[in-house]
C-alpha atoms as a PDB file:
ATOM      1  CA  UNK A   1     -55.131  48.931   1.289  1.00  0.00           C
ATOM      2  CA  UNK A   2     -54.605  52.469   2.533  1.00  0.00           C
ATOM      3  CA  UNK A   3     -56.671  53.910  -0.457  1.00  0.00           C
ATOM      4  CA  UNK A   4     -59.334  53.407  -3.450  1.00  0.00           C
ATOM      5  CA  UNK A   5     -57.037  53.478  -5.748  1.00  0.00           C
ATOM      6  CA  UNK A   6     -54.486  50.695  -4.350  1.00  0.00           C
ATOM      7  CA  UNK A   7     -57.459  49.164  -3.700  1.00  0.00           C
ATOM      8  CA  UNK A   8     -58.690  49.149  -7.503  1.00  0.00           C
ATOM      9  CA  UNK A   9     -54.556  48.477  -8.910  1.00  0.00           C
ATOM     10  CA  UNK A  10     -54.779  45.414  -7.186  1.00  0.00           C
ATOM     11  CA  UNK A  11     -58.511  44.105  -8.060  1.00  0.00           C
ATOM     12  CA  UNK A  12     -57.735  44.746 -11.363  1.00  0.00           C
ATOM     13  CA  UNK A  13     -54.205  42.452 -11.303  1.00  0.00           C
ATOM     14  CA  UNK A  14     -56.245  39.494  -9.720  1.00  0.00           C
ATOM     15  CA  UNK A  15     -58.928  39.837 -12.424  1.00  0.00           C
ATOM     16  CA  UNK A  16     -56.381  39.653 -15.128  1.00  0.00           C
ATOM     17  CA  UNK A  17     -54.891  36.564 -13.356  1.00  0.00           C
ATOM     18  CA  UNK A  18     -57.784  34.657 -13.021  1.00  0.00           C
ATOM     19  CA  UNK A  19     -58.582  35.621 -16.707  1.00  0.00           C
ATOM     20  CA  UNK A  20     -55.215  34.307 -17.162  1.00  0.00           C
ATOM     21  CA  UNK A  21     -55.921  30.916 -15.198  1.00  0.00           C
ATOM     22  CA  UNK A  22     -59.334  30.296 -16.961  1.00  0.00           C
ATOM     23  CA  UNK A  23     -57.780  30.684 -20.130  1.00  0.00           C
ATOM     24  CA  UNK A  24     -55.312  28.267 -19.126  1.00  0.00           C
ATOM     25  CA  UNK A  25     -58.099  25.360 -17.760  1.00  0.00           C
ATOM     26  CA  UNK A  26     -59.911  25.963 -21.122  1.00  0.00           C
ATOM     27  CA  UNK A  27     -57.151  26.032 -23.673  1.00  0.00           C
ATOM     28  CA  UNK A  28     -56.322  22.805 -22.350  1.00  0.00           C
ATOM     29  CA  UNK A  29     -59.214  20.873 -21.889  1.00  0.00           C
ATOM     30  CA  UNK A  30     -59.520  21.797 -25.752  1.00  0.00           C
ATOM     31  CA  UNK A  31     -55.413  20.627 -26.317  1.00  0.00           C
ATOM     32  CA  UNK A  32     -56.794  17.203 -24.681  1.00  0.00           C
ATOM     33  CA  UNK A  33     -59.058  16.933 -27.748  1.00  0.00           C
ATOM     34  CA  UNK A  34     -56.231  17.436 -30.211  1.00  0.00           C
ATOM     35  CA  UNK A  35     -52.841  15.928 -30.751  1.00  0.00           C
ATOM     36  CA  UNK A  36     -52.006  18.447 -32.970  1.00  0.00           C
ATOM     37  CA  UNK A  37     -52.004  21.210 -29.910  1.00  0.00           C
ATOM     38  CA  UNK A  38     -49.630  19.039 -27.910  1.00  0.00           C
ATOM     39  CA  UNK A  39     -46.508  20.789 -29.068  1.00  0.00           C
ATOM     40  CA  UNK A  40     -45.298  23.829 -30.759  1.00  0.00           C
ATOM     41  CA  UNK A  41     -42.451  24.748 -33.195  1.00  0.00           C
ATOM     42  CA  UNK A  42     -38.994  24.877 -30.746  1.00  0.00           C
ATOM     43  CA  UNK A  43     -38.471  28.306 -28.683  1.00  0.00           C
ATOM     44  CA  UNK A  44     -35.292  29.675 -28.980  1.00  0.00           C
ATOM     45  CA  UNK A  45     -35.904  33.295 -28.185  1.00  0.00           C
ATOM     46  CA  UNK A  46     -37.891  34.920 -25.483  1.00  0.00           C
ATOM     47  CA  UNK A  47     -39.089  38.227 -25.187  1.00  0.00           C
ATOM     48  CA  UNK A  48     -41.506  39.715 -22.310  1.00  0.00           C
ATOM     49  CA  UNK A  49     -43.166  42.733 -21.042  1.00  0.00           C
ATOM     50  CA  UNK A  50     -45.248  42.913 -17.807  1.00  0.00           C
ATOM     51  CA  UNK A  51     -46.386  44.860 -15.337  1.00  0.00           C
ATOM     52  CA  UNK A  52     -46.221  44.054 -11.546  1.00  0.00           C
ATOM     53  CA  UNK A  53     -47.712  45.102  -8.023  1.00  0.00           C
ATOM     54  CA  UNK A  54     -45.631  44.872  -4.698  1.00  0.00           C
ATOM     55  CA  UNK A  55     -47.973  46.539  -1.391  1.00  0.00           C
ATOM     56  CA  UNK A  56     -45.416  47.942   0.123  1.00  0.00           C
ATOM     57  CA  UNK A  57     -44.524  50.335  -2.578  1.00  0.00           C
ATOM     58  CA  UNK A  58     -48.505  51.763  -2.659  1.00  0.00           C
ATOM     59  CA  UNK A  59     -46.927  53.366   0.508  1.00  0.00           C
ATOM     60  CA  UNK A  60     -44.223  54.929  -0.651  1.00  0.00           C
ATOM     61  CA  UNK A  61     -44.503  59.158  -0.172  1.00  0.00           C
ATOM     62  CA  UNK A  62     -47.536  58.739   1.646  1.00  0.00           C
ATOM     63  CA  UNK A  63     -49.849  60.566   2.527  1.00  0.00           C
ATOM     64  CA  UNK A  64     -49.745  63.034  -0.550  1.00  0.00           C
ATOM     65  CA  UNK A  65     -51.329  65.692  -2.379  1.00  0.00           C
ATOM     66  CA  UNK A  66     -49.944  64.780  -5.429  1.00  0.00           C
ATOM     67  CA  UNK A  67     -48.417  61.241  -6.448  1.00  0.00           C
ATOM     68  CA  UNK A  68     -47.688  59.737  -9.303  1.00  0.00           C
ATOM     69  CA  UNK A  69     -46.263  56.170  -9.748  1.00  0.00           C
ATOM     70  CA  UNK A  70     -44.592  54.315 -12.704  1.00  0.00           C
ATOM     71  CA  UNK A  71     -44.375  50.464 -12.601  1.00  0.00           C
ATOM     72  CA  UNK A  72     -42.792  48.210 -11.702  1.00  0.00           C
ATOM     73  CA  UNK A  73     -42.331  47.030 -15.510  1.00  0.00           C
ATOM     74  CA  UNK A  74     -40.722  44.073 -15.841  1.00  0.00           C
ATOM     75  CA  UNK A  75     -38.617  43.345 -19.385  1.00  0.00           C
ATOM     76  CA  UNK A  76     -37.339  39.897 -19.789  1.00  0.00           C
ATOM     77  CA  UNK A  77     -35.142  38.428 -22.218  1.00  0.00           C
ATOM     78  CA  UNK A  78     -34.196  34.836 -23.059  1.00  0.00           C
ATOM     79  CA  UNK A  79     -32.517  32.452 -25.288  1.00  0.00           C
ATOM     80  CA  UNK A  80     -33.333  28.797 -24.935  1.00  0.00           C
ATOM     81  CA  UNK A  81     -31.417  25.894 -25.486  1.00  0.00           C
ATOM     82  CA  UNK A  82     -32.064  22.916 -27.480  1.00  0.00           C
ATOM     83  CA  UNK A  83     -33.825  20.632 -24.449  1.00  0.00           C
ATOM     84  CA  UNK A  84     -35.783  23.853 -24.515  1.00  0.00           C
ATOM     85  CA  UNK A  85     -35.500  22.941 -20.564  1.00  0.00           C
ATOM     86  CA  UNK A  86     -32.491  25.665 -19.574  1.00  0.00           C
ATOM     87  CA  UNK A  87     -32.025  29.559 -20.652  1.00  0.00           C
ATOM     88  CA  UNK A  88     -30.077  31.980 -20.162  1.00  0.00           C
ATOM     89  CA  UNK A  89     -30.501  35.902 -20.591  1.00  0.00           C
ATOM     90  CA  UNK A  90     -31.422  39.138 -18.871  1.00  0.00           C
ATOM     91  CA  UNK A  91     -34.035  41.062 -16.932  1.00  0.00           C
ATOM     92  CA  UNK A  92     -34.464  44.764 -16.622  1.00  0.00           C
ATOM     93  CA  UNK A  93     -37.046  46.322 -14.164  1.00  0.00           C
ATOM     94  CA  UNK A  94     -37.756  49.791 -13.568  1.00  0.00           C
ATOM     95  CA  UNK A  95     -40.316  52.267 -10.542  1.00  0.00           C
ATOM     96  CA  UNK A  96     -40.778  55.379 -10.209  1.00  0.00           C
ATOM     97  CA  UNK A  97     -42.350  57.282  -7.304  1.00  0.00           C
ATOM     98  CA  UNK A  98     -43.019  60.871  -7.241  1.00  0.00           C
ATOM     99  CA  UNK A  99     -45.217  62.940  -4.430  1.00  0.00           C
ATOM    100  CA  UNK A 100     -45.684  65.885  -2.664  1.00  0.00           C
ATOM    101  CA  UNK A 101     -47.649  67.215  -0.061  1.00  0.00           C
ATOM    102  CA  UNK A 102     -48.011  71.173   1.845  1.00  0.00           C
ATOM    103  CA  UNK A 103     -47.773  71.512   5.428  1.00  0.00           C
ATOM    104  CA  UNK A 104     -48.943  74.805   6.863  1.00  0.00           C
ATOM    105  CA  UNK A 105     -47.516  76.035   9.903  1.00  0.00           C
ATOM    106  CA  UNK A 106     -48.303  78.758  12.354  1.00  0.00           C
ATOM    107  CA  UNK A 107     -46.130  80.522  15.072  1.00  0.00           C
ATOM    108  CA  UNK A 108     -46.206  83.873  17.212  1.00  0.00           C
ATOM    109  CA  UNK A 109     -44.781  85.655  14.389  1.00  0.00           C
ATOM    110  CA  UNK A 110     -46.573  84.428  11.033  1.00  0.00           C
ATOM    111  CA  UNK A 111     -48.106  81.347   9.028  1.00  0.00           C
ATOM    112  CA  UNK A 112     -46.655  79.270   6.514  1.00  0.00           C
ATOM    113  CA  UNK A 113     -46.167  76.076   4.634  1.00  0.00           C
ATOM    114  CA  UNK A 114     -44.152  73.671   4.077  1.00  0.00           C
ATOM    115  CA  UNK A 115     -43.621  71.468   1.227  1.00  0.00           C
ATOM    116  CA  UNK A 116     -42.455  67.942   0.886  1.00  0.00           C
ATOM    117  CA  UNK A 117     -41.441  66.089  -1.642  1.00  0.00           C
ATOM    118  CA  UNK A 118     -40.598  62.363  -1.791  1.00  0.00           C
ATOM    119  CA  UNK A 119     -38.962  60.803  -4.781  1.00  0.00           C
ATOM    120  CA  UNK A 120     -37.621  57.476  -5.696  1.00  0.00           C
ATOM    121  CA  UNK A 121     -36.253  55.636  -8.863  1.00  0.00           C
ATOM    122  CA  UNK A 122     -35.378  51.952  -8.961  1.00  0.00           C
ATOM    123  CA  UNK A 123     -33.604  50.485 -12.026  1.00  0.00           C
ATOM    124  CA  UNK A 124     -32.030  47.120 -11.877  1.00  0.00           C
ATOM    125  CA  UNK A 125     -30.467  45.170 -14.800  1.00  0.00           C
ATOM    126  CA  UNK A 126     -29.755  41.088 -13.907  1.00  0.00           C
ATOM    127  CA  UNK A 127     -28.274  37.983 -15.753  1.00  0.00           C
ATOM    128  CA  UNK A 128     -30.821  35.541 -15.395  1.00  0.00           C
ATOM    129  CA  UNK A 129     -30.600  31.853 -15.638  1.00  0.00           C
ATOM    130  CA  UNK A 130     -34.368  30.033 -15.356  1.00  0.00           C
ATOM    131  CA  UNK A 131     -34.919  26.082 -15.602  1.00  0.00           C
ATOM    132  CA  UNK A 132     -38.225  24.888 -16.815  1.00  0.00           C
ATOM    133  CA  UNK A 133     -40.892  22.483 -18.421  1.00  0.00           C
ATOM    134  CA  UNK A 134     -40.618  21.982 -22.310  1.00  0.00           C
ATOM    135  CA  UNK A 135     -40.375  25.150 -23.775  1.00  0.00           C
ATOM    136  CA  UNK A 136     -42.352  23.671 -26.909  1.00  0.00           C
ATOM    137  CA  UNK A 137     -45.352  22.507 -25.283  1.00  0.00           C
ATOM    138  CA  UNK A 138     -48.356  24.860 -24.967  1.00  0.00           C
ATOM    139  CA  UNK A 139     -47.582  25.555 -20.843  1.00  0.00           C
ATOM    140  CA  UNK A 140     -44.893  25.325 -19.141  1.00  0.00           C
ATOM    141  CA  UNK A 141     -43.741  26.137 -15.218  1.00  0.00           C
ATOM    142  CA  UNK A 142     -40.567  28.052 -15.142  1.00  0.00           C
ATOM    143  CA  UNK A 143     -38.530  28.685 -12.008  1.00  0.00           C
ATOM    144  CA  UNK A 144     -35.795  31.703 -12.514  1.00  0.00           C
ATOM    145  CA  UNK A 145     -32.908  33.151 -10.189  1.00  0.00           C
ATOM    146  CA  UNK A 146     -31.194  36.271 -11.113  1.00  0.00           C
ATOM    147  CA  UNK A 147     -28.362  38.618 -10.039  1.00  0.00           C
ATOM    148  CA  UNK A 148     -26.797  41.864 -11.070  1.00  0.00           C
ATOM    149  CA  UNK A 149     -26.839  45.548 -10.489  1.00  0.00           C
ATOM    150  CA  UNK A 150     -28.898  48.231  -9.266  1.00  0.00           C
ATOM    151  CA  UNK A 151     -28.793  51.758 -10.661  1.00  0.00           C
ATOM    152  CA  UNK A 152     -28.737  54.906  -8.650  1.00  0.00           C
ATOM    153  CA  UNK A 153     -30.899  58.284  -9.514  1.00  0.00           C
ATOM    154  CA  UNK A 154     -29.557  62.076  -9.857  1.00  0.00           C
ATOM    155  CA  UNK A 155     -32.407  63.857  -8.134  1.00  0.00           C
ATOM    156  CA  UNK A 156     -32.940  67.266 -10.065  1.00  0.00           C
ATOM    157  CA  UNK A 157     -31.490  70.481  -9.034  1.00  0.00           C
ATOM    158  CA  UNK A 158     -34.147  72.217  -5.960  1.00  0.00           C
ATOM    159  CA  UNK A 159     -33.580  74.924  -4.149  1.00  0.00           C
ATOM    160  CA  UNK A 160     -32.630  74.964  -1.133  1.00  0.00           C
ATOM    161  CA  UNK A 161     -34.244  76.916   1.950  1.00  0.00           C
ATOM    162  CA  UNK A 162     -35.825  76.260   5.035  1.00  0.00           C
ATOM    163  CA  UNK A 163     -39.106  75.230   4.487  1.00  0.00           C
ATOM    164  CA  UNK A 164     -38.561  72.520   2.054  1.00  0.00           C
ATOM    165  CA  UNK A 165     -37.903  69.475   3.140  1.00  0.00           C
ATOM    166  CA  UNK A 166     -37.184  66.198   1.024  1.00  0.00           C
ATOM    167  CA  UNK A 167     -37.024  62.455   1.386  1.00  0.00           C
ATOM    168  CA  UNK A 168     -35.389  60.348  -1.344  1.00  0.00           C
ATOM    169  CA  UNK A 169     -34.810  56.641  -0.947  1.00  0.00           C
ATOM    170  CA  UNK A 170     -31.048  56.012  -1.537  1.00  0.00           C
ATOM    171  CA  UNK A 171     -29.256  52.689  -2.733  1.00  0.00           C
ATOM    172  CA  UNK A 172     -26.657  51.509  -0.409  1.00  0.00           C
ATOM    173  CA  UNK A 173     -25.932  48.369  -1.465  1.00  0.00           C
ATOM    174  CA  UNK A 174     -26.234  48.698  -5.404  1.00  0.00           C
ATOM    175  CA  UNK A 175     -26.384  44.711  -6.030  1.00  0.00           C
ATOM    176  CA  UNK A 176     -29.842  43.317  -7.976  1.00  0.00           C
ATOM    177  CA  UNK A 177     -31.388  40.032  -7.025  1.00  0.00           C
ATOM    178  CA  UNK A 178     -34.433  37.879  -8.250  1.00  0.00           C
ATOM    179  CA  UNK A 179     -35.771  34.695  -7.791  1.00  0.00           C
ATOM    180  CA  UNK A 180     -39.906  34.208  -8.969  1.00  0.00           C
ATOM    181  CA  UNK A 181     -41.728  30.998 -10.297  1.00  0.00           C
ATOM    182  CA  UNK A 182     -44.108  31.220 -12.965  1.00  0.00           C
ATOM    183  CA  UNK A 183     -46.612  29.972 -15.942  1.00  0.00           C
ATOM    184  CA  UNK A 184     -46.212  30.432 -19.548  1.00  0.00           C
ATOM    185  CA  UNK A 185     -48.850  29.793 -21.953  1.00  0.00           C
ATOM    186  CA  UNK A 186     -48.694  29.988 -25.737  1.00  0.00           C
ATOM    187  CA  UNK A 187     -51.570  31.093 -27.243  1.00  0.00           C
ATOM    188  CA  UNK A 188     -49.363  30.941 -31.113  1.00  0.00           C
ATOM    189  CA  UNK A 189     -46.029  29.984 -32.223  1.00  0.00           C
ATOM    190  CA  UNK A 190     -45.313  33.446 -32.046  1.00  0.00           C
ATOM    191  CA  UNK A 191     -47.198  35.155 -28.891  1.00  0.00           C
ATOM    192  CA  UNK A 192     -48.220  33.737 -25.270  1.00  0.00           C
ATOM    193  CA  UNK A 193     -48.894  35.207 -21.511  1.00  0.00           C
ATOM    194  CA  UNK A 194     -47.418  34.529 -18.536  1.00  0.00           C
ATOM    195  CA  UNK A 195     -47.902  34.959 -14.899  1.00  0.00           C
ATOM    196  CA  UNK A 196     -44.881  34.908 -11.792  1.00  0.00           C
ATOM    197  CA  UNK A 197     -44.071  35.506  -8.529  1.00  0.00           C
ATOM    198  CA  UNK A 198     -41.928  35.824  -6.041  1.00  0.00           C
ATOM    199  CA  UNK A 199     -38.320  37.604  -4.969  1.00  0.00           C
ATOM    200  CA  UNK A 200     -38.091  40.498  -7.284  1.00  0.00           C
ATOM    201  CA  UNK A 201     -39.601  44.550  -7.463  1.00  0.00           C
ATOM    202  CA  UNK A 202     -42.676  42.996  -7.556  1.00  0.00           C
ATOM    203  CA  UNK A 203     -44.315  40.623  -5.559  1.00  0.00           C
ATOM    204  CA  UNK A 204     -46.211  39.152  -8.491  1.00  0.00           C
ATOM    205  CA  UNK A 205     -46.709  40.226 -11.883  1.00  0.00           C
ATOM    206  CA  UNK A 206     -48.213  39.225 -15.240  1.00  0.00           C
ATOM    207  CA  UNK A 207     -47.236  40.178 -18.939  1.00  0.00           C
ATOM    208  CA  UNK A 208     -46.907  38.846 -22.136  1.00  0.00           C
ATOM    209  CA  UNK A 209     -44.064  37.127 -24.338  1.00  0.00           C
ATOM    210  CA  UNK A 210     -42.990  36.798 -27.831  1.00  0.00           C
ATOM    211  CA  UNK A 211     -41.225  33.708 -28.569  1.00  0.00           C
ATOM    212  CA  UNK A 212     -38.952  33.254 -31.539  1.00  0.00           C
END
């Protein structure tokens, strides 16, 4: 990583995950003990939140004096039919990137600065399908494709001179596409977390659900 603090964003994914994992090895060696843990009531709604990490985008507006970064958050929403094998529903991620740096200059007349500014906003909304293990057991691996739209930005009003320059990553082909596999794990009939990667904003990311 290029800095401490991409450095630290990412440690602190992969030590949620393998929190995530462990959970998973112990909450079923204790299932194994129990018939009563082998199934849960029927899913028919699914509702998740999570938060991702893709390296490429620690790199967008770099190098900075300022930079601020929001996501990507991943919102996920499902309904499951009665195999509780196949659903169908609809995913919503969204980034923000904002930085700026000052670049002094010097010539045979004077000194100066320049500032840049780098800004970028990525908002997608897709209609997902996903296929997966029994919806009503505690785990289950899910594979998911989606496919829809992604939304364009209106960067704010600046003024405009010579020594301000600005970069702003544009959307020319405004068409959203994911495919990820993952793990769910139900911790309730009601809540459970879940870990995926693969095709999407992010290369991997990890949340929780709310199942219904």
């Amino acid at each position: 990583m290029k800095n401490r603090r991409d450095f630290n964003r990412l440690n602190r994914l992969f030590f949620l995950i393998w929190i995530a994992l462990s959970s998973i090895g112990f909450v079923h060696g204790q299932d194994s003990l129990s018939a009563k843990k082998t199934k849960f009531t029927p899913v028919k709604y699914i509702f998740s939140v999570g938060y991702g990490y893709s390296p490429w985008i620690s790199d967008y507006g770099k190098p900075a004096d300022k930079r601020k970064q929001y996501g990507p958050i991943h919102f996920d929403y499902l309904y499951t039919f009665k195999k509780q094998v196949f659903s169908l529903g609809a995913s919503i991620n969204y980034l923000v990137v904002e930085s700026s740096k000052d670049y002094y200059y010097y010539t045979q007349t004077g000194s100066g600065y320049r500032k840049y500014y780098f800004y970028y906003l990525s908002t997608a909304i897709n209609f997902r399908c996903e296929v997966s293990g029994r919806k009503d057991k505690p785990g289950h691996f899910f594979w998911g494709i989606g496919l829809g739209l992604k939304f364009n930005y209106k960067l704010p009003e600046i003024e405009s001179n010579d020594l301000y320059l600005s970069e702003v990553l544009r959307y020319y082909f405004p068409v959203g596409f994911e495919t990820t596999l993952g793990y769910r794990y139900k911790m309730s009939d009601r809540l459970g977390f879940y870990i995926e990667g693969g095709v999407a904003k992010s290369v991997i990311q990890g949340g929780v659900f709310l199942h219904f």
